[in-house]
C-alpha atoms as a PDB file:
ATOM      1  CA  UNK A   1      23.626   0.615  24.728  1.00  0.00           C
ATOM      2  CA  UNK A   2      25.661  -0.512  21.715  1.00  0.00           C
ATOM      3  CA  UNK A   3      24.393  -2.590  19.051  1.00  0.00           C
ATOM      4  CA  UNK A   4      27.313  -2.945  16.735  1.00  0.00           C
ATOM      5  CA  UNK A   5      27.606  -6.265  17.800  1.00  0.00           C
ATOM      6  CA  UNK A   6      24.467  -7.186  15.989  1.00  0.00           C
ATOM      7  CA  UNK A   7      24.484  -8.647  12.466  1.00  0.00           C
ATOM      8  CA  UNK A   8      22.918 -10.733  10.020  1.00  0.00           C
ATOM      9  CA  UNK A   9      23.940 -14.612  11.009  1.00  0.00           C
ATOM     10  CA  UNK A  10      23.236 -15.853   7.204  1.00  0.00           C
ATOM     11  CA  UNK A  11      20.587 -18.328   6.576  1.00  0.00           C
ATOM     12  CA  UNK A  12      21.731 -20.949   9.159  1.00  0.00           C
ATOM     13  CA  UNK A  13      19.779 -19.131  11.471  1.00  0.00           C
ATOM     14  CA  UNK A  14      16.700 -17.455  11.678  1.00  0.00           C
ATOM     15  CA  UNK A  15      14.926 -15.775  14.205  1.00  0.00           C
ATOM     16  CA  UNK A  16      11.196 -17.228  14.756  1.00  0.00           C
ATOM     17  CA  UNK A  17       9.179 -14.457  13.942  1.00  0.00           C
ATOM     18  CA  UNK A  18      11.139 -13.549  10.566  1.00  0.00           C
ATOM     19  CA  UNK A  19      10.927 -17.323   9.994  1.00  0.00           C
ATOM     20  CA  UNK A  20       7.126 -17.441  10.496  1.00  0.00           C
ATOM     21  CA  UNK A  21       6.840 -14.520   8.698  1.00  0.00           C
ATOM     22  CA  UNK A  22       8.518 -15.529   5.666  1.00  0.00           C
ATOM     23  CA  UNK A  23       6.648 -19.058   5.549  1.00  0.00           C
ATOM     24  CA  UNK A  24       3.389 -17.303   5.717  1.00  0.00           C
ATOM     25  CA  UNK A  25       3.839 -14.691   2.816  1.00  0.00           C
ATOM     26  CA  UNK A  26       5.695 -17.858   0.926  1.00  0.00           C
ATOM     27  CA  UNK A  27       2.733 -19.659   1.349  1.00  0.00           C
ATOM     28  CA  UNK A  28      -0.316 -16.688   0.607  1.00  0.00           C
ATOM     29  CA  UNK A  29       2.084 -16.081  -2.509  1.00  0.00           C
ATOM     30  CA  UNK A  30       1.926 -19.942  -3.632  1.00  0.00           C
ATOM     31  CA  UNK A  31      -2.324 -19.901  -2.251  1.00  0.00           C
ATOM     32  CA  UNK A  32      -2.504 -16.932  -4.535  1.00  0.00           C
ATOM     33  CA  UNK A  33      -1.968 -18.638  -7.928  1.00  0.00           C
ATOM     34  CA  UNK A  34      -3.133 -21.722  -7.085  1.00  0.00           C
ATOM     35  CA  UNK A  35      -6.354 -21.031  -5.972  1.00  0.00           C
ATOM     36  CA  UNK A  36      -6.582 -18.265  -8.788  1.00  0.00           C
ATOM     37  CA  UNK A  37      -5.721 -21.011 -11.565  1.00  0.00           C
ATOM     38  CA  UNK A  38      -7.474 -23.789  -9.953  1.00  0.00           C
ATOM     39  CA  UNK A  39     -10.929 -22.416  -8.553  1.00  0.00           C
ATOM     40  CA  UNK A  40     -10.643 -18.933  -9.782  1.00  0.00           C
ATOM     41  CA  UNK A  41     -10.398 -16.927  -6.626  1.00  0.00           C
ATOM     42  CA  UNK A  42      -8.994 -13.792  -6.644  1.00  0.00           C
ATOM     43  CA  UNK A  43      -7.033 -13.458  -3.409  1.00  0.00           C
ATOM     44  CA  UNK A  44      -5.815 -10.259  -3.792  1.00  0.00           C
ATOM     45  CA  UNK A  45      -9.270  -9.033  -4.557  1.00  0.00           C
ATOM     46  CA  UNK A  46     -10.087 -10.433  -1.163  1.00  0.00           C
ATOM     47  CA  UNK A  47      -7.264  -9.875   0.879  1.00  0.00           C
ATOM     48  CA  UNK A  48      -5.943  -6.876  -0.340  1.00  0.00           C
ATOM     49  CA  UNK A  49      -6.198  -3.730   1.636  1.00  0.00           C
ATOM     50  CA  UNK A  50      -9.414  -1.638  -0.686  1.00  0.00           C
ATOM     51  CA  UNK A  51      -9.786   1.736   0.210  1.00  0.00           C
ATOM     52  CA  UNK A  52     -12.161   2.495   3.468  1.00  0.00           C
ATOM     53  CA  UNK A  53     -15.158   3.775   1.701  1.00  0.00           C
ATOM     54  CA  UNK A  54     -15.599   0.920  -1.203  1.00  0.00           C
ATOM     55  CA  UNK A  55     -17.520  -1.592  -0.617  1.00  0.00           C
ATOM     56  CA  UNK A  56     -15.166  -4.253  -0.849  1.00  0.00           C
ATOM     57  CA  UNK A  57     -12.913  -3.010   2.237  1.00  0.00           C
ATOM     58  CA  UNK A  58     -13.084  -5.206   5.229  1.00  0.00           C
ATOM     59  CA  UNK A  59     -10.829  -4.447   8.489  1.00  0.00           C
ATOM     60  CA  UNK A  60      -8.891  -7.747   8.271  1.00  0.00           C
ATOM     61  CA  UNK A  61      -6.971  -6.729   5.208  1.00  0.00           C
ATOM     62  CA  UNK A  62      -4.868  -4.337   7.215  1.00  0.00           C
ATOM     63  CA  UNK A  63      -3.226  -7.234   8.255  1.00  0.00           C
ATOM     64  CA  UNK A  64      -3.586  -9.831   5.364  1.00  0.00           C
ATOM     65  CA  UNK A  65      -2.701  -6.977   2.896  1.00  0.00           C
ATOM     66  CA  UNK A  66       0.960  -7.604   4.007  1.00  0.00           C
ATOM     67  CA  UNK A  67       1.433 -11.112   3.091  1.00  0.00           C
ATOM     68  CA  UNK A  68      -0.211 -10.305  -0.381  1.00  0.00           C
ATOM     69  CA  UNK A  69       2.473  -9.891  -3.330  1.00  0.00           C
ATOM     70  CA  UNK A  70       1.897  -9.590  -7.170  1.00  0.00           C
ATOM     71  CA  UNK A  71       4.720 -10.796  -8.793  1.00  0.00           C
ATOM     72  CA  UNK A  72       7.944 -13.116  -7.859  1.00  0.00           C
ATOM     73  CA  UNK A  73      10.401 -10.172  -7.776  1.00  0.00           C
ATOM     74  CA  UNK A  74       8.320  -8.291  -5.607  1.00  0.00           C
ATOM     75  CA  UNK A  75       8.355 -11.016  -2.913  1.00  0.00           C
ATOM     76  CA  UNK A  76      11.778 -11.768  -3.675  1.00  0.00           C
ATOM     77  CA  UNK A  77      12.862  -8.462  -2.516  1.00  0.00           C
ATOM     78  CA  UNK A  78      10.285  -8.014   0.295  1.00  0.00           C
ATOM     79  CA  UNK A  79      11.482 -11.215   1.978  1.00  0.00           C
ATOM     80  CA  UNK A  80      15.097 -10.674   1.278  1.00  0.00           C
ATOM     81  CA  UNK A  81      14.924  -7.778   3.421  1.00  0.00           C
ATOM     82  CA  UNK A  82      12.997  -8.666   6.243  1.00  0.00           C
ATOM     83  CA  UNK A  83      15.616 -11.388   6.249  1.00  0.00           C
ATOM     84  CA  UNK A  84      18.468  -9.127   5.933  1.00  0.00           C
ATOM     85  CA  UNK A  85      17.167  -6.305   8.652  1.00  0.00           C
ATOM     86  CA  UNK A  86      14.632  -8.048  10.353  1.00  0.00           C
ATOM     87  CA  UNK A  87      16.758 -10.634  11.421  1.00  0.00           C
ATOM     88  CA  UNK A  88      18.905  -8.387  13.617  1.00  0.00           C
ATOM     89  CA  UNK A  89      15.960  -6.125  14.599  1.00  0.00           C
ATOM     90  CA  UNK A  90      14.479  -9.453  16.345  1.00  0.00           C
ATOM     91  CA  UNK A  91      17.696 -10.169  18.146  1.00  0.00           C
ATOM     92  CA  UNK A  92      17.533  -6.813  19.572  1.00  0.00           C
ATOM     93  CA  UNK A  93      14.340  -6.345  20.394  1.00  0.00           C
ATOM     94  CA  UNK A  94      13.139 -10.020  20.865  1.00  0.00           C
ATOM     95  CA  UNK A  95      10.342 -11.611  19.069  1.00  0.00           C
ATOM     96  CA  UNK A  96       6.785  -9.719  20.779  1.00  0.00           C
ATOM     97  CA  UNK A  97       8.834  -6.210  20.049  1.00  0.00           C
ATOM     98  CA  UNK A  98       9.553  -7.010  16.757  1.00  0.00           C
ATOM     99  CA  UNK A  99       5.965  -8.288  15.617  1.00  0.00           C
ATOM    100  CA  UNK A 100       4.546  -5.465  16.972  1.00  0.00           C
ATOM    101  CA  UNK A 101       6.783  -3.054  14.825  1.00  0.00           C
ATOM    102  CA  UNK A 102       6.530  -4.742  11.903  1.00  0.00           C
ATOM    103  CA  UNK A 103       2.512  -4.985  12.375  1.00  0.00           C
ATOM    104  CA  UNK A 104       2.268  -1.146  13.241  1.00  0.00           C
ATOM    105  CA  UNK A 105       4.692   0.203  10.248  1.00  0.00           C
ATOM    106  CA  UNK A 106       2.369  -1.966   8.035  1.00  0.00           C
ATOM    107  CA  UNK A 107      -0.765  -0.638   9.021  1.00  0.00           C
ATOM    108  CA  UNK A 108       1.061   2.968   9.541  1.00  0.00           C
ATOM    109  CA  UNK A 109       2.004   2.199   5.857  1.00  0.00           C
ATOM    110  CA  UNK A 110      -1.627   1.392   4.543  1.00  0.00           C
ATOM    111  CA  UNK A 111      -3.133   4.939   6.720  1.00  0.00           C
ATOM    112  CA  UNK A 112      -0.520   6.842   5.331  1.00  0.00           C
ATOM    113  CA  UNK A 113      -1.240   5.897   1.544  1.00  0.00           C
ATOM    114  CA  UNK A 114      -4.837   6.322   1.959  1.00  0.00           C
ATOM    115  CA  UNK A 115      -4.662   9.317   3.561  1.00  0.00           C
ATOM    116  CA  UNK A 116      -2.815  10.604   0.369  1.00  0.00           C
ATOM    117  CA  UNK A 117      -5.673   9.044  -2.249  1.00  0.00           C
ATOM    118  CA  UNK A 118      -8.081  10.559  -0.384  1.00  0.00           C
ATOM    119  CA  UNK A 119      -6.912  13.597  -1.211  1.00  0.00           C
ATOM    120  CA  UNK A 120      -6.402  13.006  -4.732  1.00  0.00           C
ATOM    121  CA  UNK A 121      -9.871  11.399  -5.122  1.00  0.00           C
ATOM    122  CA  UNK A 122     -11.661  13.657  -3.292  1.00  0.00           C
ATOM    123  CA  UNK A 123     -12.292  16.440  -7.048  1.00  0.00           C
ATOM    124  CA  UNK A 124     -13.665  13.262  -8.597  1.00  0.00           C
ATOM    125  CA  UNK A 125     -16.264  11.985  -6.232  1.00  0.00           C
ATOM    126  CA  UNK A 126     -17.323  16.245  -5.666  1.00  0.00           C
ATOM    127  CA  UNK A 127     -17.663  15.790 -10.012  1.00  0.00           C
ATOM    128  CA  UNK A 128     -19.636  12.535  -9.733  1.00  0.00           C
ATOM    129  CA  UNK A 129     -22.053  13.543  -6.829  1.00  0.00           C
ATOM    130  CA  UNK A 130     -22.664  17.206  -8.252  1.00  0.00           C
ATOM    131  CA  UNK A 131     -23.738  15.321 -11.500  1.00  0.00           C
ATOM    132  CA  UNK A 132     -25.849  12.395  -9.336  1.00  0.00           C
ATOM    133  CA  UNK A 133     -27.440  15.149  -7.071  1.00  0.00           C
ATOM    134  CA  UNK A 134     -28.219  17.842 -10.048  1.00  0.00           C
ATOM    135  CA  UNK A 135     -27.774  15.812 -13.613  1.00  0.00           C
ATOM    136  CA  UNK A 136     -27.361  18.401 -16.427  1.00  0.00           C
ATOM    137  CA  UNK A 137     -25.555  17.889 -20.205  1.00  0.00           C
ATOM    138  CA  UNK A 138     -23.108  20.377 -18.674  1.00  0.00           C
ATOM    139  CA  UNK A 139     -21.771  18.678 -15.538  1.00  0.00           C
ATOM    140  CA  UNK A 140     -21.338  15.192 -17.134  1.00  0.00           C
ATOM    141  CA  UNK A 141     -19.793  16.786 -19.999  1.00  0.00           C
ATOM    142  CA  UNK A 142     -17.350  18.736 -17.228  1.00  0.00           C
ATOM    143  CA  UNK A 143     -16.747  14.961 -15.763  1.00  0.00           C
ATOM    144  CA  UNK A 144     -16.098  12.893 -18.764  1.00  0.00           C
ATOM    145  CA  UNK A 145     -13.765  15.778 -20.435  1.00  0.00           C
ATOM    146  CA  UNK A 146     -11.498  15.908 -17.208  1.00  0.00           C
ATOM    147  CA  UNK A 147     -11.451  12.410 -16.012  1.00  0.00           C
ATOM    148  CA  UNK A 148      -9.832   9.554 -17.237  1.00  0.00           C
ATOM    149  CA  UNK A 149     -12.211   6.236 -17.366  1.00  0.00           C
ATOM    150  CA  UNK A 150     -10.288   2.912 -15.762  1.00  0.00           C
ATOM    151  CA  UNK A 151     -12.325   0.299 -17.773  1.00  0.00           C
ATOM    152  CA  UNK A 152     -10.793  -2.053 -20.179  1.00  0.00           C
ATOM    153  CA  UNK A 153     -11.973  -4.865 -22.020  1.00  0.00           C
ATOM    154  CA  UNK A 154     -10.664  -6.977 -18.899  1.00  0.00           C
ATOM    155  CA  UNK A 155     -13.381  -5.421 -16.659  1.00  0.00           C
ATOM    156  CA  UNK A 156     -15.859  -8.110 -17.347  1.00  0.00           C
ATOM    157  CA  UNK A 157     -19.783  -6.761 -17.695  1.00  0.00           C
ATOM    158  CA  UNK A 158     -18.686  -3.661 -16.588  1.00  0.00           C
ATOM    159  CA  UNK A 159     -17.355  -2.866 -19.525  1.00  0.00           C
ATOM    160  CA  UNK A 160     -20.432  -3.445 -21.480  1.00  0.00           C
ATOM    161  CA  UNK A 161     -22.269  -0.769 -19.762  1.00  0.00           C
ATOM    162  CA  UNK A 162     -19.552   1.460 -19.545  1.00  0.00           C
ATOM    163  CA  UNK A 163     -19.658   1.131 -24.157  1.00  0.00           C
ATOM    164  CA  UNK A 164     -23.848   1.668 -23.239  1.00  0.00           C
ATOM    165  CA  UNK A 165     -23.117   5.172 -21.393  1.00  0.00           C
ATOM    166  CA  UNK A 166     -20.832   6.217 -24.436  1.00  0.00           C
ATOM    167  CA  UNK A 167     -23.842   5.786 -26.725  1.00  0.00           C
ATOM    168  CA  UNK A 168     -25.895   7.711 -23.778  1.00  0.00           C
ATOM    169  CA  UNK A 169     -23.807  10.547 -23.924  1.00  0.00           C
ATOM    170  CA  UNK A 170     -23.564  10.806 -27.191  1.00  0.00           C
ATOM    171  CA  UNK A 171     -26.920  11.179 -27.663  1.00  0.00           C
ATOM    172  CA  UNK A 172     -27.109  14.072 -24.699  1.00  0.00           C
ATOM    173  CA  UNK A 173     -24.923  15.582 -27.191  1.00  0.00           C
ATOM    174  CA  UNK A 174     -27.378  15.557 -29.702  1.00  0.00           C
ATOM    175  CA  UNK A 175     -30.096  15.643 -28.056  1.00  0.00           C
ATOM    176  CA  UNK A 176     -29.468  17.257 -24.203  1.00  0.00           C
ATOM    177  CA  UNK A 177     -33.609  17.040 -23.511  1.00  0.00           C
ATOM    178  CA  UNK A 178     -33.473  13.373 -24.203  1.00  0.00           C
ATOM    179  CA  UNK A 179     -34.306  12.195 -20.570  1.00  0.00           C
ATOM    180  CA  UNK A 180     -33.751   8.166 -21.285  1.00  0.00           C
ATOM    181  CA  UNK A 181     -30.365   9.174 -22.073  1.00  0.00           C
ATOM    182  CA  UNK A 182     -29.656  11.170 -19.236  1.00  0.00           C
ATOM    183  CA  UNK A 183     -31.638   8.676 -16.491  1.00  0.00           C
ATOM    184  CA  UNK A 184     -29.079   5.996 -18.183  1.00  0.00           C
ATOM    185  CA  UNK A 185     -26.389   8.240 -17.670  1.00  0.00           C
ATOM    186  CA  UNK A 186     -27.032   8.858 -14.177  1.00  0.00           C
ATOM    187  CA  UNK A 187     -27.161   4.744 -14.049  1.00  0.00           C
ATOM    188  CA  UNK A 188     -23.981   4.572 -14.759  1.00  0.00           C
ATOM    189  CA  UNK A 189     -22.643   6.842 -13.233  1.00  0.00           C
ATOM    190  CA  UNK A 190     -23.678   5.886  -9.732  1.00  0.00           C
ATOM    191  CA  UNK A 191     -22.817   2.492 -10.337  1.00  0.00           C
ATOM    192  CA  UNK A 192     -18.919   3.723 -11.640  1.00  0.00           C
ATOM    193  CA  UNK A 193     -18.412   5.944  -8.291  1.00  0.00           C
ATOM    194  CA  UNK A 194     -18.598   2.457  -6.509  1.00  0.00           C
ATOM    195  CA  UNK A 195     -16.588   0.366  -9.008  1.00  0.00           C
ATOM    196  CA  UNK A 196     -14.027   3.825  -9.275  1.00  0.00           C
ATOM    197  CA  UNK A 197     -14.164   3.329  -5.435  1.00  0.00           C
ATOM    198  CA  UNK A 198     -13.383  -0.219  -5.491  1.00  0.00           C
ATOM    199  CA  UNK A 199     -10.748  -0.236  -8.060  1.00  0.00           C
ATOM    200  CA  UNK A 200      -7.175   0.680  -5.696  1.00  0.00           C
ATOM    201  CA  UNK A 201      -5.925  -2.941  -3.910  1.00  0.00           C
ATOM    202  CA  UNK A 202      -2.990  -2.299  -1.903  1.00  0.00           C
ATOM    203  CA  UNK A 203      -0.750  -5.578  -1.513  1.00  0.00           C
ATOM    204  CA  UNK A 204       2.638  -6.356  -0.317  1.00  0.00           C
ATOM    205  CA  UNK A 205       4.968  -6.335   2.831  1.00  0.00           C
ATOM    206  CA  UNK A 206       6.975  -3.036   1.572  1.00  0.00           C
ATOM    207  CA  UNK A 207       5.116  -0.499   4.167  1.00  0.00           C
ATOM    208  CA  UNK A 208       7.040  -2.674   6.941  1.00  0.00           C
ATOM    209  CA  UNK A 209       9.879  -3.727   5.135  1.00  0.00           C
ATOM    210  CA  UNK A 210      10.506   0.440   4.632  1.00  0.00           C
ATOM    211  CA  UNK A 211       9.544   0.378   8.374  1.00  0.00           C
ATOM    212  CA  UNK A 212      12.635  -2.241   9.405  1.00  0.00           C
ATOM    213  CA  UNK A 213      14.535  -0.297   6.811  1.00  0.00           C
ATOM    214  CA  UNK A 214      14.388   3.191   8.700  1.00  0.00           C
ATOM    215  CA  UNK A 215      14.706   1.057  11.824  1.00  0.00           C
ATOM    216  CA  UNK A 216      18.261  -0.147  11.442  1.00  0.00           C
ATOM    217  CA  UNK A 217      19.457   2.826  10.203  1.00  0.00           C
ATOM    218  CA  UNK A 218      18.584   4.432  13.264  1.00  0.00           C
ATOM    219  CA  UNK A 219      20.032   1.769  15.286  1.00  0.00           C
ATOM    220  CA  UNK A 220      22.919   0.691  13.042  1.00  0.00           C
ATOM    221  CA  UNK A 221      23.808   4.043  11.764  1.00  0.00           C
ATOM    222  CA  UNK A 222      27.602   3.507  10.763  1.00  0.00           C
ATOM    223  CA  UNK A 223      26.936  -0.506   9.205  1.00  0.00           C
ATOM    224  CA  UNK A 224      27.466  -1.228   6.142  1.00  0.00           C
ATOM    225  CA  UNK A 225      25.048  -2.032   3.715  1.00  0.00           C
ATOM    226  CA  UNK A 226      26.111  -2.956   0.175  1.00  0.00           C
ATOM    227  CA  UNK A 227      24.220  -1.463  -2.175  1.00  0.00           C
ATOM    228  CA  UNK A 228      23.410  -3.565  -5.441  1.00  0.00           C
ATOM    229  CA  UNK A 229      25.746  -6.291  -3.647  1.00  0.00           C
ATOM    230  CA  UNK A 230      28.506  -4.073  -4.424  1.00  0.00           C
ATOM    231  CA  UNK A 231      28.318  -0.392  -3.477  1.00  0.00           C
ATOM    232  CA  UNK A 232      29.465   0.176   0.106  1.00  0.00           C
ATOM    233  CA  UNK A 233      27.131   2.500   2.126  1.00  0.00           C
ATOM    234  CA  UNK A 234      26.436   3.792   5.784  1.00  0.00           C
ATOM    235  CA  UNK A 235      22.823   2.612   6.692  1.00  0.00           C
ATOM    236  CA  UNK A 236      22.374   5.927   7.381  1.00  0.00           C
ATOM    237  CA  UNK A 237      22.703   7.380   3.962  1.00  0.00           C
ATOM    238  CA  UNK A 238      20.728   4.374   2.331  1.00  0.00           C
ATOM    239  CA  UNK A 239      17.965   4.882   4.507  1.00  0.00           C
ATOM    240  CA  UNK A 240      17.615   9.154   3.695  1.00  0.00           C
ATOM    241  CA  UNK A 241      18.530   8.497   0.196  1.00  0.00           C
ATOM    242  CA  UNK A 242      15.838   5.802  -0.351  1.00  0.00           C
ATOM    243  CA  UNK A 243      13.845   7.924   1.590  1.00  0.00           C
ATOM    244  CA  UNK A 244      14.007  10.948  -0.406  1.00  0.00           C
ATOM    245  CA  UNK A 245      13.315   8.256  -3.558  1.00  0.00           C
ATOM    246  CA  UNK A 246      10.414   7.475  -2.164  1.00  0.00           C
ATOM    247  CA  UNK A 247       9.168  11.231  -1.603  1.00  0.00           C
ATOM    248  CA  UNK A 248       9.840  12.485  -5.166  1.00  0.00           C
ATOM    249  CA  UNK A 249       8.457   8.782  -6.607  1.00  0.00           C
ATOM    250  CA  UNK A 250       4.974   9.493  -4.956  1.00  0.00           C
ATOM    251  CA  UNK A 251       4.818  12.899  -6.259  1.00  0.00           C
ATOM    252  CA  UNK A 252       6.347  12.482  -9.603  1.00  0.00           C
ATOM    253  CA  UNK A 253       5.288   8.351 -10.444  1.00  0.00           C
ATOM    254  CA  UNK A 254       1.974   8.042  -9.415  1.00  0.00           C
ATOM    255  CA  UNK A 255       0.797   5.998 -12.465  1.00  0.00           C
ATOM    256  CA  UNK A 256       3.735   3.447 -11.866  1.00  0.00           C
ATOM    257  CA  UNK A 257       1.144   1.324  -9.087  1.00  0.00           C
ATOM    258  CA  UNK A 258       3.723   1.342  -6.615  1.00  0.00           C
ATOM    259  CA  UNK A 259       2.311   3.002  -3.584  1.00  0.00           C
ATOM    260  CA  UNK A 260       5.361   4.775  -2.973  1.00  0.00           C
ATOM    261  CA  UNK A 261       3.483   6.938  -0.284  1.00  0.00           C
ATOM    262  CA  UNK A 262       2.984   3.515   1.841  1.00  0.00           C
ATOM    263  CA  UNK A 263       6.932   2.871   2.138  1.00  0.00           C
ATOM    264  CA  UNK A 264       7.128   6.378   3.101  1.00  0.00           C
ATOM    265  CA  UNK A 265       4.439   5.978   6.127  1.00  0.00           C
ATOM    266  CA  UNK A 266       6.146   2.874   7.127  1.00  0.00           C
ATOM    267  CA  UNK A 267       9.025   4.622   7.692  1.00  0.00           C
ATOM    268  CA  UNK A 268       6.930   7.814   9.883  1.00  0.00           C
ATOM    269  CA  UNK A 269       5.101   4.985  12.025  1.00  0.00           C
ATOM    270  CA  UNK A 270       8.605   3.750  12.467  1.00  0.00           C
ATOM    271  CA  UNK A 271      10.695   6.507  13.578  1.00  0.00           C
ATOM    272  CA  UNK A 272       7.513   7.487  15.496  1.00  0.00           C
ATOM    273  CA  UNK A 273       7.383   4.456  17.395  1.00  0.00           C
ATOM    274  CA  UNK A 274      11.344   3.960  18.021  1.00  0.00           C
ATOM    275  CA  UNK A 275      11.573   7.704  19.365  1.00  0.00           C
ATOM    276  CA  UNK A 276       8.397   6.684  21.856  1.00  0.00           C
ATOM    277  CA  UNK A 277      10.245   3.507  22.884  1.00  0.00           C
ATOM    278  CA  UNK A 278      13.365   5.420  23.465  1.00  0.00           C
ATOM    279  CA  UNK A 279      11.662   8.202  25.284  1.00  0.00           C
ATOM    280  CA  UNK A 280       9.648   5.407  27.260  1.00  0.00           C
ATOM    281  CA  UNK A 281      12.713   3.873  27.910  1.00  0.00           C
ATOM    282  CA  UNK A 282      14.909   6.909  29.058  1.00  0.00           C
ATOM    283  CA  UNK A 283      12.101   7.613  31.529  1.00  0.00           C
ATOM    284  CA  UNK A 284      12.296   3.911  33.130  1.00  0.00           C
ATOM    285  CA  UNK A 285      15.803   4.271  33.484  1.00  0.00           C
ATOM    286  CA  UNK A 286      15.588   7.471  34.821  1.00  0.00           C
ATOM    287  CA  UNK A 287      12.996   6.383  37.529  1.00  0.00           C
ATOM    288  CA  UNK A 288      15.600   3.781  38.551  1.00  0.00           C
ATOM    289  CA  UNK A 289      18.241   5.702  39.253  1.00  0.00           C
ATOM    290  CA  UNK A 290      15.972   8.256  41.339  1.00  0.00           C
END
């Protein structure tokens, strides 16, 4: 089947789940700084998708995650595309089809980046729960020299405790057999692996957006997409070349907080899932003709 004959429309028209879907993360976006400036709830705190073993993760924010955005260009270009390919994805596939791609590649997204951070967590926590299960001047001393301490000024009473473990360890230095100072060390220390834990908030549409990205390059191989508005370019080149910008960003920018490895898994779920409905697909068609 040939889907050349499927394009964007323009704005005239849009197809109702990209239309409900743009309404909704228009309106979370608005919610968010209202409600921040107004009654001083942190959406993105609560919505966001926190990493499975902190103690703010709840299930729901797989799916709220993606209607969670953190500044106006970031929604601007999030909904710009799932205008842009999303619109002709749904027109394809109709509206249930679509939803469920765009729902899977998001959550695909959020695994995929987790997945990752585990990984590169994983030497911390070992640091912080040698030192909890056995404290010794040595061990903390190994932790504090090699890790690098996310508390600011910003991070409310937190921060007071964190300038009370600095005086703490200080004093080990001096004195390692001073056993207040290591029993408030310890303290703190159990009560940073939890805020440490806490800290990562993943927000923002991009995980599916990459997903409906990789999806009309597959489908729309030859199109056109103008790059910057101006640079002509096969889908199929602007999805492997973002692609491959993607791969060496998460490697090479991972103090950037773009979670470059979430576009990426968008884009696996994706080509996963469009290979399974082809395959699915050949073998319906298949059964037909037999």
């Amino acid at each position: 089947m040939s889907y050349e004959r499927y394009s964007p429309s323009g704005f005239g028209f849009l197809p109702p789940v990209v239309k409900n879907l743009l309404i909704v993360n228009v309106l979370f976006f608005i919610a968010t700084y209202v409600l921040g400036s107004v009654l001083n709830v942190d959406l993105t705190d609560l919505l966001g998708l926190h990493y499975f073993a902190a103690q703010k993760f709840a299930p729901y924010q797989f799916i709220t995650y993606m209607f969670m955005h953190g500044s106006f260009s970031h929604i601007l270009f999030n909904m710009f595309a799932l205008w842009m390919f999303g619109s002709v994805l749904e027109q394809v596939w109709g509206p249930k089809k679509f939803l469920l791609y765009y729902i899977i590649t998001g959550i695909g997204a959020a695994l995929v980046h987790y997945l990752i951070f585990y990984y590169q967590i994983t030497p911390v926590l070992q640091s912080i729960d040698a030192f909890i299960a056995q404290p010794d001047l040595a061990s903390l001393q190994q932790f504090a020299s090699t890790h690098q301490f996310k508390i600011s000024d910003s991070s409310g009473d937190f921060y007071q405790a964190f300038e009370n473990f600095k005086l703490s360890y200080t004093t080990l230095q001096q004195d390692p057999g001073n056993m207040q100072a290591m029993q408030e060390s310890v303290n703190f220390i159990t009560l940073y692996r939890e805020y440490f834990l806490d800290l990562p908030v993943v927000i923002g549409a991009s995980g599916a957006i990459y997903g409906l990205l990789l999806a009309f390059g597959m489908l729309f191989p030859n199109s056109l997409i103008y790059l910057y508005f101006f640079i002509p370019m096969k889908a199929k080149w602007f999805v492997i070349i973002f692609g491959a910008i993607e791969l060496f960003s998460g490697f090479y920018d991972q103090n950037s907080g773009v979670a470059h490895f979430a576009h990426l898994g968008g884009m696996i779920f994706g080509f996963f899932l469009i290979m399974y409905w082809k395959k699915k697909s050949n073998k319906h068609r298949n059964d037909y003709l037999q």
